[in-house]
C-alpha atoms as a PDB file:
ATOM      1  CA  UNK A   1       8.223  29.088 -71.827  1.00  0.00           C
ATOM      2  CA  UNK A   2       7.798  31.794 -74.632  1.00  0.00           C
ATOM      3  CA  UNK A   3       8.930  34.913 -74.065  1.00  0.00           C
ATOM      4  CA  UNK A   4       5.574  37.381 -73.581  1.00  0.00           C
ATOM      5  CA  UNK A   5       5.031  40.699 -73.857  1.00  0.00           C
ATOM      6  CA  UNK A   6       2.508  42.402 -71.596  1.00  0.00           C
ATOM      7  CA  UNK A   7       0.941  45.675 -72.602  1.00  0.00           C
ATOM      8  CA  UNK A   8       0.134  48.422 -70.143  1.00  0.00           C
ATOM      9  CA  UNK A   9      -2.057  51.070 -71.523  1.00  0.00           C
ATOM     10  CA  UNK A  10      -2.741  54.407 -69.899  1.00  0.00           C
ATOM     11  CA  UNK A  11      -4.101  57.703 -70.793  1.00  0.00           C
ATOM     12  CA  UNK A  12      -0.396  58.939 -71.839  1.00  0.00           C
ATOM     13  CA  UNK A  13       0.809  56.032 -73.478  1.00  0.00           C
ATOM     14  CA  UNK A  14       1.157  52.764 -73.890  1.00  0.00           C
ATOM     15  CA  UNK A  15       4.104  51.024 -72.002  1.00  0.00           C
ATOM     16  CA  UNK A  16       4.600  46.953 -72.537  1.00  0.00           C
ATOM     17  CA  UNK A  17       7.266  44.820 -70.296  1.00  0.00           C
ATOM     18  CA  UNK A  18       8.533  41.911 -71.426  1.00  0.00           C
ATOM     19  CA  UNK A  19       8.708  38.528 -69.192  1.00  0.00           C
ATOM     20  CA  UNK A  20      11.383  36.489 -70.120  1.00  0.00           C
ATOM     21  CA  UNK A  21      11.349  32.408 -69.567  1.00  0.00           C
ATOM     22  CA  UNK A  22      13.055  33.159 -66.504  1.00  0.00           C
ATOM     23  CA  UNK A  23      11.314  35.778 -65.347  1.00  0.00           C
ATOM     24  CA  UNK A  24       7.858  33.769 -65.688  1.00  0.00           C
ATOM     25  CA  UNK A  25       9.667  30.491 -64.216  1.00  0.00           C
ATOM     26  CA  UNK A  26      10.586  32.907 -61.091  1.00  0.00           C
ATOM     27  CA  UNK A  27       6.987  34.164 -60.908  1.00  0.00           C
ATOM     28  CA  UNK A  28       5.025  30.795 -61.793  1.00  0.00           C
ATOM     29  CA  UNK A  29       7.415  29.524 -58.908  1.00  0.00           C
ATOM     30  CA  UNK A  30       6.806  32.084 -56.585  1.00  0.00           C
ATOM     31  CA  UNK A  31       3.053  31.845 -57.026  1.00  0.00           C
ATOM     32  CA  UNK A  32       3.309  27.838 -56.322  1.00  0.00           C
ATOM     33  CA  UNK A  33       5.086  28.116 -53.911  1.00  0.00           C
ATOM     34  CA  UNK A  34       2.612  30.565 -51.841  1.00  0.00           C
ATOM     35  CA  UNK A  35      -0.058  28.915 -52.624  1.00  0.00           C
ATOM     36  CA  UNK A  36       1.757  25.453 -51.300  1.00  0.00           C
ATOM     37  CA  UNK A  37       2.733  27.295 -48.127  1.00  0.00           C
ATOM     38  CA  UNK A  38      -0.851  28.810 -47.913  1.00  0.00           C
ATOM     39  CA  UNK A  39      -1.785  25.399 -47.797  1.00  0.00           C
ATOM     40  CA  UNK A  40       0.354  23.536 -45.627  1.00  0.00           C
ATOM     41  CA  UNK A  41      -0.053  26.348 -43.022  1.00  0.00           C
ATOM     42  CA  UNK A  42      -3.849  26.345 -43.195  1.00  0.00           C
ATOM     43  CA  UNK A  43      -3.745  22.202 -42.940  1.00  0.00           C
ATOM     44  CA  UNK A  44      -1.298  22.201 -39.830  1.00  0.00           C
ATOM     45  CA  UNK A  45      -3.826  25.661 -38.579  1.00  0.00           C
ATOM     46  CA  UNK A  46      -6.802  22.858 -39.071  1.00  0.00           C
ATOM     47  CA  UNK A  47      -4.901  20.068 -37.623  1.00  0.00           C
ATOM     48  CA  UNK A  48      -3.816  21.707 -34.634  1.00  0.00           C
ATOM     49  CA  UNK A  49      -7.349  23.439 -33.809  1.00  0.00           C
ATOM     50  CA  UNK A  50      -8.719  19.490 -34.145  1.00  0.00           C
ATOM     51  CA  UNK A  51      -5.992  18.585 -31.504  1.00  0.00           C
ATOM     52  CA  UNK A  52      -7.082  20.961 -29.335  1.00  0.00           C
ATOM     53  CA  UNK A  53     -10.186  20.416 -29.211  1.00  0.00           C
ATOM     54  CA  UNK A  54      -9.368  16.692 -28.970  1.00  0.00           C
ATOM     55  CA  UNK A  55      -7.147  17.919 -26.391  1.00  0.00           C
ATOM     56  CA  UNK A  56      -9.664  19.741 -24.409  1.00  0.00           C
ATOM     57  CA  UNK A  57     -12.166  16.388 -24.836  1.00  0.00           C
ATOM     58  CA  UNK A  58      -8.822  14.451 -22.936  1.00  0.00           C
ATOM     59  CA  UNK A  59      -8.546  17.044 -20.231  1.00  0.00           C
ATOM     60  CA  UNK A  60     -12.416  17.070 -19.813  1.00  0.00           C
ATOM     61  CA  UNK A  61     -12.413  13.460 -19.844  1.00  0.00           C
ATOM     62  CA  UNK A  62      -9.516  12.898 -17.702  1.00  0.00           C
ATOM     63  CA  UNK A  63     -11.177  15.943 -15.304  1.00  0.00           C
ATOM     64  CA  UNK A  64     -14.270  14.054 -15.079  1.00  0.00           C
ATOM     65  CA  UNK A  65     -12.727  11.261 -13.971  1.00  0.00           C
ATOM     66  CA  UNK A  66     -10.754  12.501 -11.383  1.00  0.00           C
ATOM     67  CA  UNK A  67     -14.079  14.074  -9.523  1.00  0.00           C
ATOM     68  CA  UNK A  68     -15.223  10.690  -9.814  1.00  0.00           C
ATOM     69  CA  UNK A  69     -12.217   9.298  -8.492  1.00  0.00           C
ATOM     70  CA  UNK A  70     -12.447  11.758  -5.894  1.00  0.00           C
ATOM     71  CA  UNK A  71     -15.974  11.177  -5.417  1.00  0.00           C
ATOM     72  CA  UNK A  72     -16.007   7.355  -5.157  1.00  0.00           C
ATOM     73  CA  UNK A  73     -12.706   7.690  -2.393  1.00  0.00           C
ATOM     74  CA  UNK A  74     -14.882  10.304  -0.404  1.00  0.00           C
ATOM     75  CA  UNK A  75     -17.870   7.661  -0.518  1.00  0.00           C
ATOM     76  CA  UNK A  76     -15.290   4.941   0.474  1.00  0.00           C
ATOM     77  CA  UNK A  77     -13.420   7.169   3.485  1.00  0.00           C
ATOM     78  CA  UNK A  78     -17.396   7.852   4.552  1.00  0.00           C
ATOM     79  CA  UNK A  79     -18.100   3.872   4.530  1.00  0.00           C
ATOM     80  CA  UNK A  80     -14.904   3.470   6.600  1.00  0.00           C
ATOM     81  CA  UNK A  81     -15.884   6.161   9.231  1.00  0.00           C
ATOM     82  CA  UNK A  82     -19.200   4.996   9.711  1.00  0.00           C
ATOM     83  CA  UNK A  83     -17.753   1.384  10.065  1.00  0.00           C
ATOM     84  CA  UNK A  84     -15.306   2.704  12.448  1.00  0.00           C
ATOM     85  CA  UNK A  85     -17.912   4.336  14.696  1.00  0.00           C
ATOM     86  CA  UNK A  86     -20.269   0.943  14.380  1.00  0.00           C
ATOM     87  CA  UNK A  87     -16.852  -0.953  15.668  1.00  0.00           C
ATOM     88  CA  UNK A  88     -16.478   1.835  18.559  1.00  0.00           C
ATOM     89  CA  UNK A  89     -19.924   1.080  19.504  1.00  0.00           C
ATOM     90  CA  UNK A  90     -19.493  -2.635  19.476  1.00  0.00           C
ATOM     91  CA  UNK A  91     -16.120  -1.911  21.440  1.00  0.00           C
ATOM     92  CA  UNK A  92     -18.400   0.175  23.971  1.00  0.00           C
ATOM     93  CA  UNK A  93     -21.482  -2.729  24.362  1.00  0.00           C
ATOM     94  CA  UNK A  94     -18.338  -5.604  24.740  1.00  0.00           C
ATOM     95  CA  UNK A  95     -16.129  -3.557  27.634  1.00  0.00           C
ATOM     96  CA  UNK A  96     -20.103  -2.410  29.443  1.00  0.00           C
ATOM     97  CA  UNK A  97     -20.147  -6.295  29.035  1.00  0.00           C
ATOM     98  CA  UNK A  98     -17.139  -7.619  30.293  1.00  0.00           C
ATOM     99  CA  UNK A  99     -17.393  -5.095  33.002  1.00  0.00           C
ATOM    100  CA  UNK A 100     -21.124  -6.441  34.421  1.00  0.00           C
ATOM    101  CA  UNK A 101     -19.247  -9.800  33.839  1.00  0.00           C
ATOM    102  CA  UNK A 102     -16.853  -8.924  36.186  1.00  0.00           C
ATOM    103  CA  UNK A 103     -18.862  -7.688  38.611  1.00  0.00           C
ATOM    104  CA  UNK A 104     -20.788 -10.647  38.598  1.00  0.00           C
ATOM    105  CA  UNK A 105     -17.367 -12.883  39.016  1.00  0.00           C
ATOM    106  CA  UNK A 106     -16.079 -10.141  41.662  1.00  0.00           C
ATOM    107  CA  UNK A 107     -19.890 -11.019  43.607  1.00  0.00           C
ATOM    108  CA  UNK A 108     -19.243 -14.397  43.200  1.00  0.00           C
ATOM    109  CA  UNK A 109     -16.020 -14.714  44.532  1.00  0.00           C
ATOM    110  CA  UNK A 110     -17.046 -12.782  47.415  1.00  0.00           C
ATOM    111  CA  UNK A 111     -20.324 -15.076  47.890  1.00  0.00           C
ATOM    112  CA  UNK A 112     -17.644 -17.925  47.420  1.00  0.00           C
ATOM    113  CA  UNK A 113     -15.487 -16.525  50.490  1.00  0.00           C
ATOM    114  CA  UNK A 114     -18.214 -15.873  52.406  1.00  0.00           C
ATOM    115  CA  UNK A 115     -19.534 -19.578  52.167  1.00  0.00           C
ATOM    116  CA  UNK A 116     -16.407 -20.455  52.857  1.00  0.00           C
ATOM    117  CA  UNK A 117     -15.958 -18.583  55.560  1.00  0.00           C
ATOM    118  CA  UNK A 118     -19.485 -20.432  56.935  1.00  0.00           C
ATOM    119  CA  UNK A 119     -18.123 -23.632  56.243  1.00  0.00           C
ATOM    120  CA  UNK A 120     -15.348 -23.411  58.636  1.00  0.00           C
ATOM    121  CA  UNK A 121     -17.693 -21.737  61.326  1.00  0.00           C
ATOM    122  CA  UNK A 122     -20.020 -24.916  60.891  1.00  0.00           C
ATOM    123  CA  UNK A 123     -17.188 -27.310  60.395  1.00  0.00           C
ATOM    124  CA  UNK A 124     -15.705 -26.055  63.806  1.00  0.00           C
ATOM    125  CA  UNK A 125     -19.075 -25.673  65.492  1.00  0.00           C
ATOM    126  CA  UNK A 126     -20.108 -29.102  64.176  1.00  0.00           C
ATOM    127  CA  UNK A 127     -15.899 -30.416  65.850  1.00  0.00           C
ATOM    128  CA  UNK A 128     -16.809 -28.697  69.266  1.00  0.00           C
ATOM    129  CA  UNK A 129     -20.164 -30.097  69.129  1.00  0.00           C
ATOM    130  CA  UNK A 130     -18.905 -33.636  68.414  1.00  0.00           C
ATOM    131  CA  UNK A 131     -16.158 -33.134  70.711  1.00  0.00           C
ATOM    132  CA  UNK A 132     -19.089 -32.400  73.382  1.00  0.00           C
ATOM    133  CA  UNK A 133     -21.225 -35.136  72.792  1.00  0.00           C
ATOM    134  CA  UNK A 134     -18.227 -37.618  73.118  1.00  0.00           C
ATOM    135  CA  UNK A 135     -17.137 -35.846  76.252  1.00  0.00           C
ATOM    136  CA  UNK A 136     -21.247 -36.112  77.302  1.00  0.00           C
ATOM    137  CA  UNK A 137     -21.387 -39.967  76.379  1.00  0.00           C
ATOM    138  CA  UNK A 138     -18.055 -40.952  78.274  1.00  0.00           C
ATOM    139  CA  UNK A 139     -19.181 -38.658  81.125  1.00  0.00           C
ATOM    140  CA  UNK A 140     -22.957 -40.833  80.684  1.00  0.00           C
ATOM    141  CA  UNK A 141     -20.803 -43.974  80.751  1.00  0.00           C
ATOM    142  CA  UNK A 142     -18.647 -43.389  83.831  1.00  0.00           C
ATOM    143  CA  UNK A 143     -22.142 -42.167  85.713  1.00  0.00           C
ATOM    144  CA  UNK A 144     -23.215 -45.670  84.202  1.00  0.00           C
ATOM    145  CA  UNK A 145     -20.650 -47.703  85.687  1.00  0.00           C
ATOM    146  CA  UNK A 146     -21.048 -45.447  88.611  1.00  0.00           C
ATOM    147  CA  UNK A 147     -24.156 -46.120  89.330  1.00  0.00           C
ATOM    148  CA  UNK A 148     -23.958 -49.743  88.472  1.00  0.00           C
ATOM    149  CA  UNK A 149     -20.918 -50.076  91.182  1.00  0.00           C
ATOM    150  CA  UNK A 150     -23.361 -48.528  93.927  1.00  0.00           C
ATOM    151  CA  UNK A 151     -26.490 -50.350  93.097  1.00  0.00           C
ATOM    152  CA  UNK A 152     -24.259 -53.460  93.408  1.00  0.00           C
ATOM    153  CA  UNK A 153     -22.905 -52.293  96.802  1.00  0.00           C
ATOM    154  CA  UNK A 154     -25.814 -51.702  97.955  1.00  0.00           C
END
């Protein structure tokens, strides 16, 4: 680079400074290198505020679908509850069940005993009845032969 010579004039006088090659080389430099860092800074400014909004889009997202998440287990817990009180009120209809079956076993056995219980009663009125009438026809056959030895004494 040329050395340059750069007037200045003011109401009192005219005042020049001269750049040398250096001088410009420092300035040029300095001047690139702002405008660089003016732009890398506003690109990485831009590229961050895109993240964060990306960023914000992901938490969104990832907040939505944790109510849902939340939402659908709720709905499931619900569905489990109201399958769990259906079950307790199949539980309740079975054991009212079993219970009038019982009952009717418990009636049954005591109809059972009871029948027995008349069994026997016949059974032993029907053995003192058959005792009787065996006693009555040996008693019928001795009057027999009784009465057949006195009509032949006679």
């Amino acid at each position: 680079m040329p050395e340059k010579r750069l007037f200045l004039k003011s109401e009192t006088g005219t005042r020049f400074v001269r750049l040398r090659p250096l001088t410009q080389a420092a300035i040029v430099t300095t001047t690139g290198l702002a405008a660089t860092w003016t732009a890398i800074v506003t690109a990485v400014f831009f590229i961050d505020a895109i993240n964060a909004g990306s960023n914000r889009d992901q938490v969104a997202r990832a907040s939505q679908a944790y109510q849902e998440r939340l939402n659908a287990m709720s709905h499931e817990r619900d569905n489990r509850a109201m399958e769990a009180q259906a079950a307790h009120e199949r539980f309740g209809v079975a054991m009212a069940q079993v219970s009038a079956m019982q009952s009717q076993l418990l009636a049954s056995e005591e109809r059972r005993r009871e029948l027995e219980t008349a069994v026997n009663v016949i059974q032993s009125t029907l053995r003192r009845t058959i005792a009787e009438r065996d006693n009555a026809i040996r008693e019928v056959a001795q009057l027999n032969t009784e009465l057949s030895s006195e009509r032949a004494a006679l």
